[in-house]
Each structure stands twice: as structure tokens, then as C-alpha cells.
Protein backbone atom coordinates (compact mmCIF):
# COMPACT_ATOMS: atom_id res chain seq x y z
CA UNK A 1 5.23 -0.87 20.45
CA UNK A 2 4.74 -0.34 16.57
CA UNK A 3 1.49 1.36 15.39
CA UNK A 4 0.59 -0.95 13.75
CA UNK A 5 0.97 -5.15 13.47
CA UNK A 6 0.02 -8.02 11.58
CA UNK A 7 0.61 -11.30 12.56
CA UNK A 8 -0.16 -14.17 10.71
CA UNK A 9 -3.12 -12.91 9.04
CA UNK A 10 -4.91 -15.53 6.83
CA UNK A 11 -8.17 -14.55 4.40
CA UNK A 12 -10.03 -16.64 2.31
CA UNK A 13 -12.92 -15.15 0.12
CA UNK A 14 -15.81 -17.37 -0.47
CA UNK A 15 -17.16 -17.76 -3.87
CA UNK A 16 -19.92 -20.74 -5.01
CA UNK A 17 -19.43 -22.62 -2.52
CA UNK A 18 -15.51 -22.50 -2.68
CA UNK A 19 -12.95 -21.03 -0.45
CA UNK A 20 -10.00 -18.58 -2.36
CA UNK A 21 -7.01 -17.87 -0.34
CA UNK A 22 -5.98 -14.25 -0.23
CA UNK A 23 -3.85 -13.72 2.09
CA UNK A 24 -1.49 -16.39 3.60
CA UNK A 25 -0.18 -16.28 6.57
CA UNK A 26 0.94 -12.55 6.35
CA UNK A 27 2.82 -10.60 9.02
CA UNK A 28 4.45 -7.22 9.20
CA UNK A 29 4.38 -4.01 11.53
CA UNK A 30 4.80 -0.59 10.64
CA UNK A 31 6.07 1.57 13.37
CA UNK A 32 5.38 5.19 14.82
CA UNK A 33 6.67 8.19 12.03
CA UNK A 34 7.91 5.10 9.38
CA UNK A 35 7.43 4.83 5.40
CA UNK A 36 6.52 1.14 4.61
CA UNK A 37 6.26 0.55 0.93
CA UNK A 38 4.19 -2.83 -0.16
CA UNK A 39 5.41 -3.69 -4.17
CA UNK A 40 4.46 -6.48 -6.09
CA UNK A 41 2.35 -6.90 -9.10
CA UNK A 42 -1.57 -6.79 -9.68
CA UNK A 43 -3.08 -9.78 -8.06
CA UNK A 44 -0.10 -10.58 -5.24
CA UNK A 45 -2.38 -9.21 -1.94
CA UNK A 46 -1.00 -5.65 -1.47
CA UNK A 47 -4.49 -4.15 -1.24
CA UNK A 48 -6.22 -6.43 0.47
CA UNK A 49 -3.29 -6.55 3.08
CA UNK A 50 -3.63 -2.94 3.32
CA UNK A 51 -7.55 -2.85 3.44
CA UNK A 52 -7.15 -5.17 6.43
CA UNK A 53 -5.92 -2.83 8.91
CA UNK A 54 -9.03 -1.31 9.24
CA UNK A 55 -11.16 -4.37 8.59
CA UNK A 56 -12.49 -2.49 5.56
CA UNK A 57 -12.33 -5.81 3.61
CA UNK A 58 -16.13 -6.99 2.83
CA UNK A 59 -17.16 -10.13 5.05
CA UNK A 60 -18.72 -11.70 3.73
CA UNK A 61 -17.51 -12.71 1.13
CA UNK A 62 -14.04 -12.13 2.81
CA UNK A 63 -13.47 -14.50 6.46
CA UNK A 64 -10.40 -13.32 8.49
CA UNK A 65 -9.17 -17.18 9.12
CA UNK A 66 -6.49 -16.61 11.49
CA UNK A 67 -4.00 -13.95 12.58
CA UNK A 68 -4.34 -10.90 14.74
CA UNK A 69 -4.28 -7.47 13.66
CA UNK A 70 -3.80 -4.33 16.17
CA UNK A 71 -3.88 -0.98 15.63
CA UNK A 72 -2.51 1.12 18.56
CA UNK A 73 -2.54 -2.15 20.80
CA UNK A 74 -6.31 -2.32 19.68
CA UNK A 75 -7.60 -5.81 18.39
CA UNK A 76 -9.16 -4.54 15.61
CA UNK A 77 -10.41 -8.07 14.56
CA UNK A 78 -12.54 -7.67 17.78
CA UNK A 79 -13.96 -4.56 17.78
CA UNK A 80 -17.48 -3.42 16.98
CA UNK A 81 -18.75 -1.37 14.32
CA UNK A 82 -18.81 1.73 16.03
CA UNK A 83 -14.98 1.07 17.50
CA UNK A 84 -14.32 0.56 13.74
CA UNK A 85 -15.83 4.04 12.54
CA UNK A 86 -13.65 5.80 15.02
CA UNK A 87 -10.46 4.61 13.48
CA UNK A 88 -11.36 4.16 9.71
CA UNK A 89 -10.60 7.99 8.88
CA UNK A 90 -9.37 9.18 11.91
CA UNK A 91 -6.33 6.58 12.63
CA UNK A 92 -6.13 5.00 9.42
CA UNK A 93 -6.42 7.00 6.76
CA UNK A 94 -6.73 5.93 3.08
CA UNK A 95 -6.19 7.22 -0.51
CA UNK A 96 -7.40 4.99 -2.88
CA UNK A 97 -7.02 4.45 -6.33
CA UNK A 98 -8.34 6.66 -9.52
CA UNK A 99 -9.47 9.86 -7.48
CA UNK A 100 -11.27 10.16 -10.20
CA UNK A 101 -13.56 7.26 -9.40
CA UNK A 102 -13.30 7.80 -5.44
CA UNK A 103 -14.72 11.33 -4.87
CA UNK A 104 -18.52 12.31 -5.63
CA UNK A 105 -19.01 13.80 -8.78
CA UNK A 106 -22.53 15.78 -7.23
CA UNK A 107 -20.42 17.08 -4.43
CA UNK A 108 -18.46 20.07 -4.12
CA UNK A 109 -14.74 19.03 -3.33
CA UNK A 110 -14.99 21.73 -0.55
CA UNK A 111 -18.17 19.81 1.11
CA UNK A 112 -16.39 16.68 0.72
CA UNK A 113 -13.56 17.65 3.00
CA UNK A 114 -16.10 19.19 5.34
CA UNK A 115 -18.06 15.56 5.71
CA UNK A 116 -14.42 14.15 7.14
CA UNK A 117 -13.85 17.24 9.43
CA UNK A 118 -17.61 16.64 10.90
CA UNK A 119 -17.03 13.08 11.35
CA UNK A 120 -13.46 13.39 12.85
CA UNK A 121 -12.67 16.71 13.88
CA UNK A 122 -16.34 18.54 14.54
CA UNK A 123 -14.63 21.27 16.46
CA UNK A 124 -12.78 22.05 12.97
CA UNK A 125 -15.62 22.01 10.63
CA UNK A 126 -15.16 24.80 8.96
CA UNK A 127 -14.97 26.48 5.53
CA UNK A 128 -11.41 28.26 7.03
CA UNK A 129 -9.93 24.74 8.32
CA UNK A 130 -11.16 23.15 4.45
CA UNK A 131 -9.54 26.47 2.61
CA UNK A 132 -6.01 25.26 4.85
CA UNK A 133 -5.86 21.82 4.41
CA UNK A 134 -6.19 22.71 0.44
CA UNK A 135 -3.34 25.08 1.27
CA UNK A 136 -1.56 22.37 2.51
CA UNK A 137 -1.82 20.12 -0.20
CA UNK A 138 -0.87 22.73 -2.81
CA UNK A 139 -3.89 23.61 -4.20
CA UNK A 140 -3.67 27.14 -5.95
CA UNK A 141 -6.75 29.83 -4.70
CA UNK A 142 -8.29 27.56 -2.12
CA UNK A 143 -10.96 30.15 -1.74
CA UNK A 144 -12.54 29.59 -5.06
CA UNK A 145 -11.74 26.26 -5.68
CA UNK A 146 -13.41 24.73 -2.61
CA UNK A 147 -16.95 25.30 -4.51
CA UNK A 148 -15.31 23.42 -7.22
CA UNK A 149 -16.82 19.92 -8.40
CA UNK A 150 -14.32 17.10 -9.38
CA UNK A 151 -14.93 17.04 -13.13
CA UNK A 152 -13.35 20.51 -13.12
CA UNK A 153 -10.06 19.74 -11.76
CA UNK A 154 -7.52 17.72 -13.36
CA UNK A 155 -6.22 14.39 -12.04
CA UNK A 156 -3.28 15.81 -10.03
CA UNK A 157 -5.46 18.06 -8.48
CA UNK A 158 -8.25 15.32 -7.43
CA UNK A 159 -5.48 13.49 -6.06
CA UNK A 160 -4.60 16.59 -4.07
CA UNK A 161 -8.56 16.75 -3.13
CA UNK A 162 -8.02 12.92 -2.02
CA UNK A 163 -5.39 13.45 0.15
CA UNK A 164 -6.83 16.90 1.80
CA UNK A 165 -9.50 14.38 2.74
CA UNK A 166 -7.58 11.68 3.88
CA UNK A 167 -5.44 13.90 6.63
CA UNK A 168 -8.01 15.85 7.79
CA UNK A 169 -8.76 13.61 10.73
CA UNK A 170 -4.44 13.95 12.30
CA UNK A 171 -4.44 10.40 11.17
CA UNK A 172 -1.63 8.30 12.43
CA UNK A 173 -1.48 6.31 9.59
CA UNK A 174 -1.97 7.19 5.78
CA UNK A 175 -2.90 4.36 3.65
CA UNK A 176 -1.71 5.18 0.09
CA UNK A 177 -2.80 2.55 -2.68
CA UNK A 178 -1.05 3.31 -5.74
CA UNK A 179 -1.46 7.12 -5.34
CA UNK A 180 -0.12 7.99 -8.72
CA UNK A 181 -1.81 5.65 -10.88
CA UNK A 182 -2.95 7.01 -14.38
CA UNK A 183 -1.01 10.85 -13.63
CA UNK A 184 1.66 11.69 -15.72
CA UNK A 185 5.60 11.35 -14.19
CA UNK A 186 5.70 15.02 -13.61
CA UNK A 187 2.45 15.28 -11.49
CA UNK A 188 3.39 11.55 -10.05
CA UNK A 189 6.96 13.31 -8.66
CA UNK A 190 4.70 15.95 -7.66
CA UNK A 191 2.50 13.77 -5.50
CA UNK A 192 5.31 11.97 -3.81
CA UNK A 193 6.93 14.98 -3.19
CA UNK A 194 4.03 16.20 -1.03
CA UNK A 195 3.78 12.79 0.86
CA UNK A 196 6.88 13.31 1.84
CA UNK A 197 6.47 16.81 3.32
CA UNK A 198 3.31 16.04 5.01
CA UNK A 199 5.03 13.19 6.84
CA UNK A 200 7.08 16.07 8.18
CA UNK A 201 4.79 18.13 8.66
CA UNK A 202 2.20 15.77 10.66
CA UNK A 203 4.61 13.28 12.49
CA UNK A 204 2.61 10.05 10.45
CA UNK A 205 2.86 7.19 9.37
CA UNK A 206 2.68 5.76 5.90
CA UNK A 207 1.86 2.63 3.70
CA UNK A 208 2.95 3.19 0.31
CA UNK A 209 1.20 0.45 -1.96
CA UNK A 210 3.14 0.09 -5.37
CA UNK A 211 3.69 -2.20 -8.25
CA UNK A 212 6.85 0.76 -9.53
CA UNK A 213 10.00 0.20 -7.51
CA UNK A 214 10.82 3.16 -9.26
CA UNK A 215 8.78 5.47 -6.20
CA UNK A 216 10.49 4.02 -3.21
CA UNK A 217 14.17 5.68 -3.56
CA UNK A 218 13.29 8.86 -1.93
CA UNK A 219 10.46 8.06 0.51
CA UNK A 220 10.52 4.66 1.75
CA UNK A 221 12.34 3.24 5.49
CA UNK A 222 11.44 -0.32 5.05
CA UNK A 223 9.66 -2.64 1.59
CA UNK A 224 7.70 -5.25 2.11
CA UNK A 225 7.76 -7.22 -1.09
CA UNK A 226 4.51 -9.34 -1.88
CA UNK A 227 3.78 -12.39 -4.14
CA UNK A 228 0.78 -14.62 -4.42
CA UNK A 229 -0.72 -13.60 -1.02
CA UNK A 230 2.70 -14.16 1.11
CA UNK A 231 5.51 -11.63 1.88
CA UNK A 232 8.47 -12.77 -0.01
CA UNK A 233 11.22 -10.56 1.11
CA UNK A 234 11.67 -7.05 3.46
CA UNK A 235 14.41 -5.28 4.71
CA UNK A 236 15.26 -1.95 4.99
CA UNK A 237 14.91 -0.10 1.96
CA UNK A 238 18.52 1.46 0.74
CA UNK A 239 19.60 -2.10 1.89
CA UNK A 240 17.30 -3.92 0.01
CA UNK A 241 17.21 -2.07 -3.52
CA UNK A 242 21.06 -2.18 -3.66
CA UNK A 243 21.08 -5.66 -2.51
CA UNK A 244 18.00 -7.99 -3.48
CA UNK A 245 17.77 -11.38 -2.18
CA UNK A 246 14.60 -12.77 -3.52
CA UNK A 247 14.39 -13.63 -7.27
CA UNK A 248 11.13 -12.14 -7.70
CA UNK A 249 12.63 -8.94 -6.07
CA UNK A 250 15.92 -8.68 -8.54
CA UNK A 251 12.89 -9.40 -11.28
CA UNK A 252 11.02 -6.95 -10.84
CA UNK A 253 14.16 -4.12 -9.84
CA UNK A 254 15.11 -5.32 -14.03
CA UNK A 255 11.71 -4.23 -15.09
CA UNK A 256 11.86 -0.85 -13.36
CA UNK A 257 13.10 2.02 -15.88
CA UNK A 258 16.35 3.59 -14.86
CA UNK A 259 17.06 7.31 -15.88
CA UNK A 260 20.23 7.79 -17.80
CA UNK A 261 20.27 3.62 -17.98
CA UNK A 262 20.49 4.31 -22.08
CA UNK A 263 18.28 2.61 -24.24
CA UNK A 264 18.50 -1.15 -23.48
CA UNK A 265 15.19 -2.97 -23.14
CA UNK A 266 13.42 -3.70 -20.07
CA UNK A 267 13.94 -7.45 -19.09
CA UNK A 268 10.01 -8.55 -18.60
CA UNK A 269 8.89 -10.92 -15.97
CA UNK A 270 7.84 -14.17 -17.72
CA UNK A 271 4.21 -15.64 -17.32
CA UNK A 272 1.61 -13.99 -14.75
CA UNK A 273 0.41 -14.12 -10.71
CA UNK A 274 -1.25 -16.87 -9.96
CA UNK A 275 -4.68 -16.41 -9.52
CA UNK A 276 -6.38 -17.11 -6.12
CA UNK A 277 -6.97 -21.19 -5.69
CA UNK A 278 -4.18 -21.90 -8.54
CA UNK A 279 -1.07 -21.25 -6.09
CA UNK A 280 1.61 -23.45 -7.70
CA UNK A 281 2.31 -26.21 -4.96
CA UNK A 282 6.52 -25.67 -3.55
CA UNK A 283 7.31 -21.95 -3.90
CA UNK A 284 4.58 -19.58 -5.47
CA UNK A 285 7.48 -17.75 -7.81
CA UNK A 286 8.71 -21.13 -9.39
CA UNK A 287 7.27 -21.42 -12.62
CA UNK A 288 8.33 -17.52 -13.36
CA UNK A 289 11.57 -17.86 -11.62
CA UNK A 290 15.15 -17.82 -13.94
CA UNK A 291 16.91 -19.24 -11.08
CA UNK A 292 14.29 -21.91 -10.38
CA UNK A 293 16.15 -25.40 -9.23
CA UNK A 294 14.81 -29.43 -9.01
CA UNK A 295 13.07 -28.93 -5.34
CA UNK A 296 11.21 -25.50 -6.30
CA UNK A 297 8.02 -27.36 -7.10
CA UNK A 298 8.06 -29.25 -4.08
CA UNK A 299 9.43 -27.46 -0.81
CA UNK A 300 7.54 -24.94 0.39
CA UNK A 301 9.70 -21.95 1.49
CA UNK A 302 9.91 -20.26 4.68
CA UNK A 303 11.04 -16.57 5.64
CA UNK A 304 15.32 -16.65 6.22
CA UNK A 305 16.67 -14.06 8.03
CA UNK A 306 20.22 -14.73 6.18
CA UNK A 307 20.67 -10.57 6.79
CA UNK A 308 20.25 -8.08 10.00
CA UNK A 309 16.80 -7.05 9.36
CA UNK A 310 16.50 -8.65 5.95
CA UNK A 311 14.06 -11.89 5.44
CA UNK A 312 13.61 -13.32 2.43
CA UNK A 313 11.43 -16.42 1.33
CA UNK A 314 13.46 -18.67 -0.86
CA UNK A 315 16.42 -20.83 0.16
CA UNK A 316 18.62 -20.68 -3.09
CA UNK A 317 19.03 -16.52 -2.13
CA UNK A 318 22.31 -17.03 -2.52
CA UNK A 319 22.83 -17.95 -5.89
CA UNK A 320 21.95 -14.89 -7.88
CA UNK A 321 21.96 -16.15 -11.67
CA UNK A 322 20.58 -12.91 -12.88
């Protein structure tokens, strides 16, 4: 039984009146000890997918269509507010975007990590168990830095405070939305260096949410590749960066930097995502796609499984003119 599954969720925000589709029809499962990385661009439903498991997505103006979503075998669609407070934190677990932005500036980063213990783990509230989870995430002298506020640590180190937070609970499940976002690539190799050992360590789970295929090498089991609210291709991860099938995929592998690739310039993806109520009609990708053909515009694509354990959405996989 995987941790955690999706089926067929559908999500429509409503705004004046009018109903924008989010999500469309989106399924995937992440399983017990796995690294799942979601990539796509700004706009394609990563975060909102990922917001989802734990219902954390406003409603309204969000409405949850259709589609199921379980956590542990637990509807979570169905449960009640205070079922939902027991596994926002403590199951799921999520580090969000721009520490910066997400911790309290008027709160000690030592209190803050005390709030999650006393919500999760009372019989661990303590200044000892906050001074070891900053151990554990490598900040130096825990013992003077837990009266610290978070204007007087550097954005590696927030991200550090974010993620001492965020596994407090034992979660099962770590929800990371573009954890390195505005840190430098030295402090970003940093950060997924620790992800990775606290996997180990802890025996979780993990959703990695990325727009840089450039993260998933050393980390990831399975990518889930996402594009104007649908999954577009998955597959195991070695398997699927060596061999993309989607178009969008191979696009955006071409945009990624390469180290010791010389000094060629990055191929750009043409055009933008769709924005939600202008989906293209046919498949979403078309307009942007190199290897569009006559029936793009009109067919609208379902999920192949043309690999073991490899789906992609687009029937023309096979042609790879770029």
C-alpha cells in the first residue's frame, strides 16, 4: 500500500464568478522510504498538487472536483478539521518556499521549533530535543543559536531552521517545495545533501518540488513531470533522465546547465505555461512543442505506457526531432 495516493484529482479555483482549472485529472502515489521529484515550470500545478495532500489548499476559493486522495489509507478529502491538524505537521511535513518569508521574524528560531514539538511531540518539548534537531540539521553551536531570531542567520541557515521544524514531528512524508530557491549552488548542494541523509537517517518519505532537473541526479527514485495542470510523463528517474519520452521533458533536460558541457548556450523553451482557463485545446505543450505535428491542436493525449514503468502523455514519443 503506498503512503501516499492520488487518483484523479481535479481542482478548479473560483474567481468572479468563473471556474479556473488547476489541476486536471492528476494521479500519482509515492510509496513508503521513496524520493518523488515533481519538475515543471512556474504555473504547471506542482504546488498545488503538493499542497493537496494535506488539503492545505484554501476552499474556498479552491473546490476539490473529483478524485480521491489518501494518506496512510486515510481519505483525507473526508476528514474533519481536527483529523486534518493531526497529519498536517506530523505525517506530512512541509518546507516551503523563501524561509525567509515562512518563519516569524518576532520569534526566536529556538521557540519556533518548540511550537511543532508541543503540537506533535509534547513528550519532547524541550530546549535539549530543539538544541538536537539543530544538531541534526547542521547547525553550528545549537546552544546559542536557538535564542537566535531569523534576520540573524543567513539563508542557508533559515533553510536549516525550516527543515529542523518540518521533521520534528517523525513525519512520514517531507514536502519540499523548491527548497533551494534564492541560495547560492554551494549552500543549494549543501541542502540536498542533508535531505538526503535525513532520509537515512529517519526512514521518510520525500516530495521534491523543482523547476531544475539539475537536483534530481543524486536524490530522486521516481519524477513526475508536470505541465499545465496534468502529469505529462514519469518513470523511474536514472531511466527517465537518460531516456526522455515527452517533448516537454527532452525541453526542459536542454535548458538544464551541464558541468563540464563547455560553453554552448542553453537551448530556451519557446513561449510560456498557459495560464489557468487558456489551456490550448489538443495537447497543452503544442504551441511550445519543436516536434509538434497536424493533429496536436486537436487530439487530446492520454498517458502511454510505451515503457515498464514509464508513461508518457503524447503519442508522437517516438519521434524524437530534438
Amino acid at each position: 500500500m503506498p503512503l501516499v495516493q492520488i487518483d484523479n484529482l481535479t481542482l478548479e479555483f473560483v474567481s468572479d464568478g468563473q471556474s479556473l482549472r488547476a489541476l486536471d485529472a492528476v494521479s500519482f502515489h509515492i510509496d513508503a522510504g521513496e524520493t518523488v521529484c515533481l519538475v515543471g515550470e512556474s504555473g504547471s500545478g506542482k504546488s498545488i498538487s503538493a499542497l493537496s495532500l494535506a488539503r492545505l489548499v484554501p476552499s474556498p476559493p479552491a473546490q476539490y472536483i473529483s478524485g480521491r486522495i489518501t494518506v496512510e489509507d486515510r481519505d483525507v478529502l473526508a476528514m474533519s478539521k481536527k483529523e486534518l491538524r493531526s497529519i498536517r505537521g506530523g505525517t506530512v511535513s512541509y518546507i516551503f518556499q523563501e524561509p525567509g518569508a515562512s518563519l516569524n521574524p518576532v520569534l526566536r528560531v529556538g521557540d519556533q521549533i518548540l511550537e511543532m514539538l508541543q503540537l506533535h511531540r509534547a513528550e519532547a518539548a524541550t530546549r535539549e530535543e530543539v538544541i538536537r534537531l539543530l544538531n541534526l540539521v547542521g547547525i553550528p553551536a545549537p546552544e546559542s543559536r536557538i535564542r537566535d531570531y531569523p534576520h540573524q542567520m543567513s539563508g542557508g541557515m533559515q533553510q536549516r531552521i525550516m527543515i529542523a521544524m518540518a521533521i520534528a514531528a517523525h513525519p512520514k512524508l517531507l514536502v519540499a517545495d523548491e527548497p533551494t530557491t534564492a541560495l547560492d549552488v554551494t549552500i543549494q548542494a549543501q541542502i540536498m545533501e542533508l535531505l538526503r541523509d535525513l532520509k537515512s537517517q529517519l526512514g521518510m518519505s520525500i516530495l521534491l518540488i523543482t523547476h531544475n532537473l539539475g537536483l534530481l541526479k543524486d536524490i530522486a527514485d521516481r519524477v513526475l513531470v508536470m505541465y499545465a495542470g496534468q502529469i505529462v510523463e514519469e518513470g523511474p528517474a536514472k531511466r527517465l533522465l537518460e531516456n526522455p519520452l515527452h517533448p516537454y521533458t527532452r525541453a526542459l533536460l536542454r535548458s538544464t546547465p551541464q558541468l563540464g558541457a563547455g560553453r554552448e548556450r542553453l537551448v530556451s523553451i519557446p513561449g510560456n505555461v498557459p495560464q489557468l482557463g487558456a489551456w490550448p485545446a489538443g495537447c497543452r505543450f503544442h504551441p511550445r512543442c519543436p516536434q509538434r505535428q497536424p493533429q496536436c491542436d486537436k487530439e487530446t493525449p492520454g498517458l502511454l505506457n510505451p515503457l515498464p514503468e514509464q508513461k508518457v502523455r503524447c503519442p508522437y514519443w517516438e519521434l524524437k526531432t530534438f
